[in-house]
C-alpha atoms as a PDB file:
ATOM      1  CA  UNK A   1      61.169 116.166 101.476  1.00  0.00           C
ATOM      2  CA  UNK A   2      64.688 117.655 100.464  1.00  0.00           C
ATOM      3  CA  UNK A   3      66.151 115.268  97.416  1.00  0.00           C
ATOM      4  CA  UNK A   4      70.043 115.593  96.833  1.00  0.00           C
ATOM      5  CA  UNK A   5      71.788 113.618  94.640  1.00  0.00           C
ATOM      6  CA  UNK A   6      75.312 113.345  95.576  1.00  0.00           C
ATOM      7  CA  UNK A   7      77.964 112.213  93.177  1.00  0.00           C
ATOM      8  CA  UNK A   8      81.842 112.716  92.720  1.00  0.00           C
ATOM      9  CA  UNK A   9      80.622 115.655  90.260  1.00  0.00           C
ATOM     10  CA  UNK A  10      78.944 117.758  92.953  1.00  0.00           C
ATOM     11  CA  UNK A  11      80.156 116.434  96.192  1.00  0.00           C
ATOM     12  CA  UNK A  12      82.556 118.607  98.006  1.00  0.00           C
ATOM     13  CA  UNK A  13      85.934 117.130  97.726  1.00  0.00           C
ATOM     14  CA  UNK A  14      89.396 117.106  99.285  1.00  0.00           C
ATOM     15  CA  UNK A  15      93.177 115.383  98.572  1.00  0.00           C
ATOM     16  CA  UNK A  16      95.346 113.740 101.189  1.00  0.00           C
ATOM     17  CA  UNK A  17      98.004 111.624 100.833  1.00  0.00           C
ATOM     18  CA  UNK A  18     100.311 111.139  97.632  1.00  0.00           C
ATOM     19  CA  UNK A  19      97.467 112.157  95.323  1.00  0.00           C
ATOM     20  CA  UNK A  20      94.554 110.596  97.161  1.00  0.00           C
ATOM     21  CA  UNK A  21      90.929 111.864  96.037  1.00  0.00           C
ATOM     22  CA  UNK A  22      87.797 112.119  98.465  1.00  0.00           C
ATOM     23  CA  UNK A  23      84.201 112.919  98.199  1.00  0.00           C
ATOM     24  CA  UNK A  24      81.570 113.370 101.160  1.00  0.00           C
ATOM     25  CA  UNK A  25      78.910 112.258 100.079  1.00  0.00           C
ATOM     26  CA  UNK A  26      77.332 112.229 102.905  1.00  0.00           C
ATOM     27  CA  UNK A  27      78.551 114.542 106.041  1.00  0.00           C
ATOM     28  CA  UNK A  28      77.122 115.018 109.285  1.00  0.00           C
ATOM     29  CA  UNK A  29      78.102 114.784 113.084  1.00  0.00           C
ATOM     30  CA  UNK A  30      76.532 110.888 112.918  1.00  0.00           C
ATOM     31  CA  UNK A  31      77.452 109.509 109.907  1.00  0.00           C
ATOM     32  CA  UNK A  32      79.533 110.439 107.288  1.00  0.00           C
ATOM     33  CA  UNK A  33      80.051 108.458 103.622  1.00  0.00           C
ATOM     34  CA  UNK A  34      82.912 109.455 101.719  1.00  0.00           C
ATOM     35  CA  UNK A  35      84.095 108.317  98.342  1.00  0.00           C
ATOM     36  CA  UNK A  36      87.833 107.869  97.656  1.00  0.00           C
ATOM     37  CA  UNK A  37      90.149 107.255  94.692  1.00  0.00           C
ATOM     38  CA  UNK A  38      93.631 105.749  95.405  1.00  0.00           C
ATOM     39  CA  UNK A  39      96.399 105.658  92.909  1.00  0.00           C
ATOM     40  CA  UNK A  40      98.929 102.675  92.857  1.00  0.00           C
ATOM     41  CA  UNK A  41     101.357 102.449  95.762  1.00  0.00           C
ATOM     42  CA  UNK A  42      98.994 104.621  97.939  1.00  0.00           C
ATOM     43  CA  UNK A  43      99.339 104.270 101.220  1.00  0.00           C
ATOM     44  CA  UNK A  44      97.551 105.803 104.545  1.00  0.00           C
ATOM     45  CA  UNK A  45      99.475 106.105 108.151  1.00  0.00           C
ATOM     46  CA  UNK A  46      98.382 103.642 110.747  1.00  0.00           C
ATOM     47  CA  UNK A  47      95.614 104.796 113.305  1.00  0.00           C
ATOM     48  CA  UNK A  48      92.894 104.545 114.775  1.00  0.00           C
ATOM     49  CA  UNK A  49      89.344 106.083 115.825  1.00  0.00           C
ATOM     50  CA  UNK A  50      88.590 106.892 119.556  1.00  0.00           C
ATOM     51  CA  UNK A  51      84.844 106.857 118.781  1.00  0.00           C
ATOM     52  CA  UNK A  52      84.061 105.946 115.158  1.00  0.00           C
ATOM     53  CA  UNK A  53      83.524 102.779 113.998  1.00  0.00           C
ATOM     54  CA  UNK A  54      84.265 102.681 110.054  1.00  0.00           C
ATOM     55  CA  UNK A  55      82.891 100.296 106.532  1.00  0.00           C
ATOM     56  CA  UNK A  56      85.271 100.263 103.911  1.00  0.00           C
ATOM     57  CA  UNK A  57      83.018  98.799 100.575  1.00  0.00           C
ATOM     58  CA  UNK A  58      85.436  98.390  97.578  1.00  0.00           C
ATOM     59  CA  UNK A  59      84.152  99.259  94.720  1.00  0.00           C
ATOM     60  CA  UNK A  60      86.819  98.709  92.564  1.00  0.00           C
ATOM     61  CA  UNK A  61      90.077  97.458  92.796  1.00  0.00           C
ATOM     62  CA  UNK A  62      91.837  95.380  95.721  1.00  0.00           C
ATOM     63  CA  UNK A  63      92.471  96.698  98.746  1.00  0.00           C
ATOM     64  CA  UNK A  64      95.361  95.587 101.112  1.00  0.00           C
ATOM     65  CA  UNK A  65      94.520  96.532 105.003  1.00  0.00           C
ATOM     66  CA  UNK A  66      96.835  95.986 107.855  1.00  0.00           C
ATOM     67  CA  UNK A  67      94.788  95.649 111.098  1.00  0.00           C
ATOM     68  CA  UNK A  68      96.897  95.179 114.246  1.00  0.00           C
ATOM     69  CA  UNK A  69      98.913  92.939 113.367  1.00  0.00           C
ATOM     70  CA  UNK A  70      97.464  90.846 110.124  1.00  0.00           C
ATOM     71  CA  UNK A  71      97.306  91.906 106.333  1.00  0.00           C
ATOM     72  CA  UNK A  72      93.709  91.439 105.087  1.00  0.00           C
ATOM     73  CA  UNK A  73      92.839  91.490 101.182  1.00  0.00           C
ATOM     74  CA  UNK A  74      89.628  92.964 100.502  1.00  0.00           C
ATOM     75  CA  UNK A  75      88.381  92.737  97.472  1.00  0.00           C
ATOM     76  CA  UNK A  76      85.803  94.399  94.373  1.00  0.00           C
ATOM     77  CA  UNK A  77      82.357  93.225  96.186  1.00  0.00           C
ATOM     78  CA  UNK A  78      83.268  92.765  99.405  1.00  0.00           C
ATOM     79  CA  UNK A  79      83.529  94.958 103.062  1.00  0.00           C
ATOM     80  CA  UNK A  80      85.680  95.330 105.884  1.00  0.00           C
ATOM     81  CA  UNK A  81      84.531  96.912 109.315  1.00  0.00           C
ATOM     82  CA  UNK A  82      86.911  98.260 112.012  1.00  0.00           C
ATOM     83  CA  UNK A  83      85.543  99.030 115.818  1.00  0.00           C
ATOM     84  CA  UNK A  84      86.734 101.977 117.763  1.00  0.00           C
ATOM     85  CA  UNK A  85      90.176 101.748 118.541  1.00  0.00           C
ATOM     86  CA  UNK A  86      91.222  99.572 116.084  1.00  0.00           C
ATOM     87  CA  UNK A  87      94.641  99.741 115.097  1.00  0.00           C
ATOM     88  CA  UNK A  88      94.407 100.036 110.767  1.00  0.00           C
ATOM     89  CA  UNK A  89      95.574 101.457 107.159  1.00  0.00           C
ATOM     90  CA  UNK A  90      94.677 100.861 103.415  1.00  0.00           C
ATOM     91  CA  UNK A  91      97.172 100.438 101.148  1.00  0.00           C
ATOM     92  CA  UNK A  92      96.576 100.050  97.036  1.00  0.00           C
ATOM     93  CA  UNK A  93      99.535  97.178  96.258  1.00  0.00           C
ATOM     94  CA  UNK A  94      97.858  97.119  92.767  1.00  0.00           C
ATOM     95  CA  UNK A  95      98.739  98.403  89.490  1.00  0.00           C
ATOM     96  CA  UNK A  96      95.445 100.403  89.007  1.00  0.00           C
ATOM     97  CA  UNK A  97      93.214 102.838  90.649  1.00  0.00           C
ATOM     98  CA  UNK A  98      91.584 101.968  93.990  1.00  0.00           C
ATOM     99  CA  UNK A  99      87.976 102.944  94.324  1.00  0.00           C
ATOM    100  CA  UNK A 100      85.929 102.467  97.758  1.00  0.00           C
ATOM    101  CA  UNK A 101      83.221 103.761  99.800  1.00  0.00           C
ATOM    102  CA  UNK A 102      84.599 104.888 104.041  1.00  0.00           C
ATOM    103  CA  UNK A 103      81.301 104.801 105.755  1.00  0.00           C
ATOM    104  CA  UNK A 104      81.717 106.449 109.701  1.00  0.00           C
ATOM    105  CA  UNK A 105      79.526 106.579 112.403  1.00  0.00           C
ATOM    106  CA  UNK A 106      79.986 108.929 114.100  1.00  0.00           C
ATOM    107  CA  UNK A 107      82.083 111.279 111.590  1.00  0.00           C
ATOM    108  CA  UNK A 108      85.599 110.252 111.875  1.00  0.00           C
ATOM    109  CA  UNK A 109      87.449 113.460 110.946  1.00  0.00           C
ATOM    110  CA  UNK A 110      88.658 114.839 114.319  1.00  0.00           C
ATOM    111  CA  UNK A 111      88.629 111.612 115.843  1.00  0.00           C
ATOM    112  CA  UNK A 112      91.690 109.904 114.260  1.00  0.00           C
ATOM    113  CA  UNK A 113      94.789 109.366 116.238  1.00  0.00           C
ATOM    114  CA  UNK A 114      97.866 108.186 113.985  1.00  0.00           C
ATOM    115  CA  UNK A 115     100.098 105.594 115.439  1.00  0.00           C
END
């Protein structure tokens, strides 16, 4: 059996945004977990997923997600999952760092359509 720890260390990592920080740490065709870092006043574009469904798990912080037409408050603890097609964005309306888990299955990246 192949054993790979994955952490933000190792994991190969990428910026988007206004100085947003992710790390797969997990990427394949079927599933992909990625950890991200959002500064305060971070925002991402509207969109959606054709195929993917998507978990966002905050891990610390509170998140602010507009879906459709509502503005849900996640919070340190707690998940939110979006279906295919769902209409979404996180924003970071706190003062402090934004830390979560985006679990997608399948992978997400070439599957977004921004709205």
């Amino acid at each position: 059996m192949n054993k790979h720890i994955t952490s933000t260390q190792n994991a190969q990592h990428y910026t988007w945004g206004d100085q947003c920080d992710s790390w797969y740490l997990l990427r394949s065709d079927s599933l992909a977990v990625i950890q991200e870092r959002m500064p305060p006043g971070a925002a991402e574009q509207m969109h959606y997923h054709d195929r993917a469904q998507q978990v966002f798990y905050i891990l610390q912080g509170t998140a602010t997600f507009e879906v459709e037409n509502e503005t849900v408050t996640v919070q340190q603890g707690q998940s939110i999952h979006f279906a295919p097609k769902m209409r979404h964005r996180i924003l970071n309306n706190s003062s402090t760092d934004l830390h979560f888990l985006v679990i997608s299955e399948p992978k997400s990246h070439g599957d977004r359509v921004n709205v």
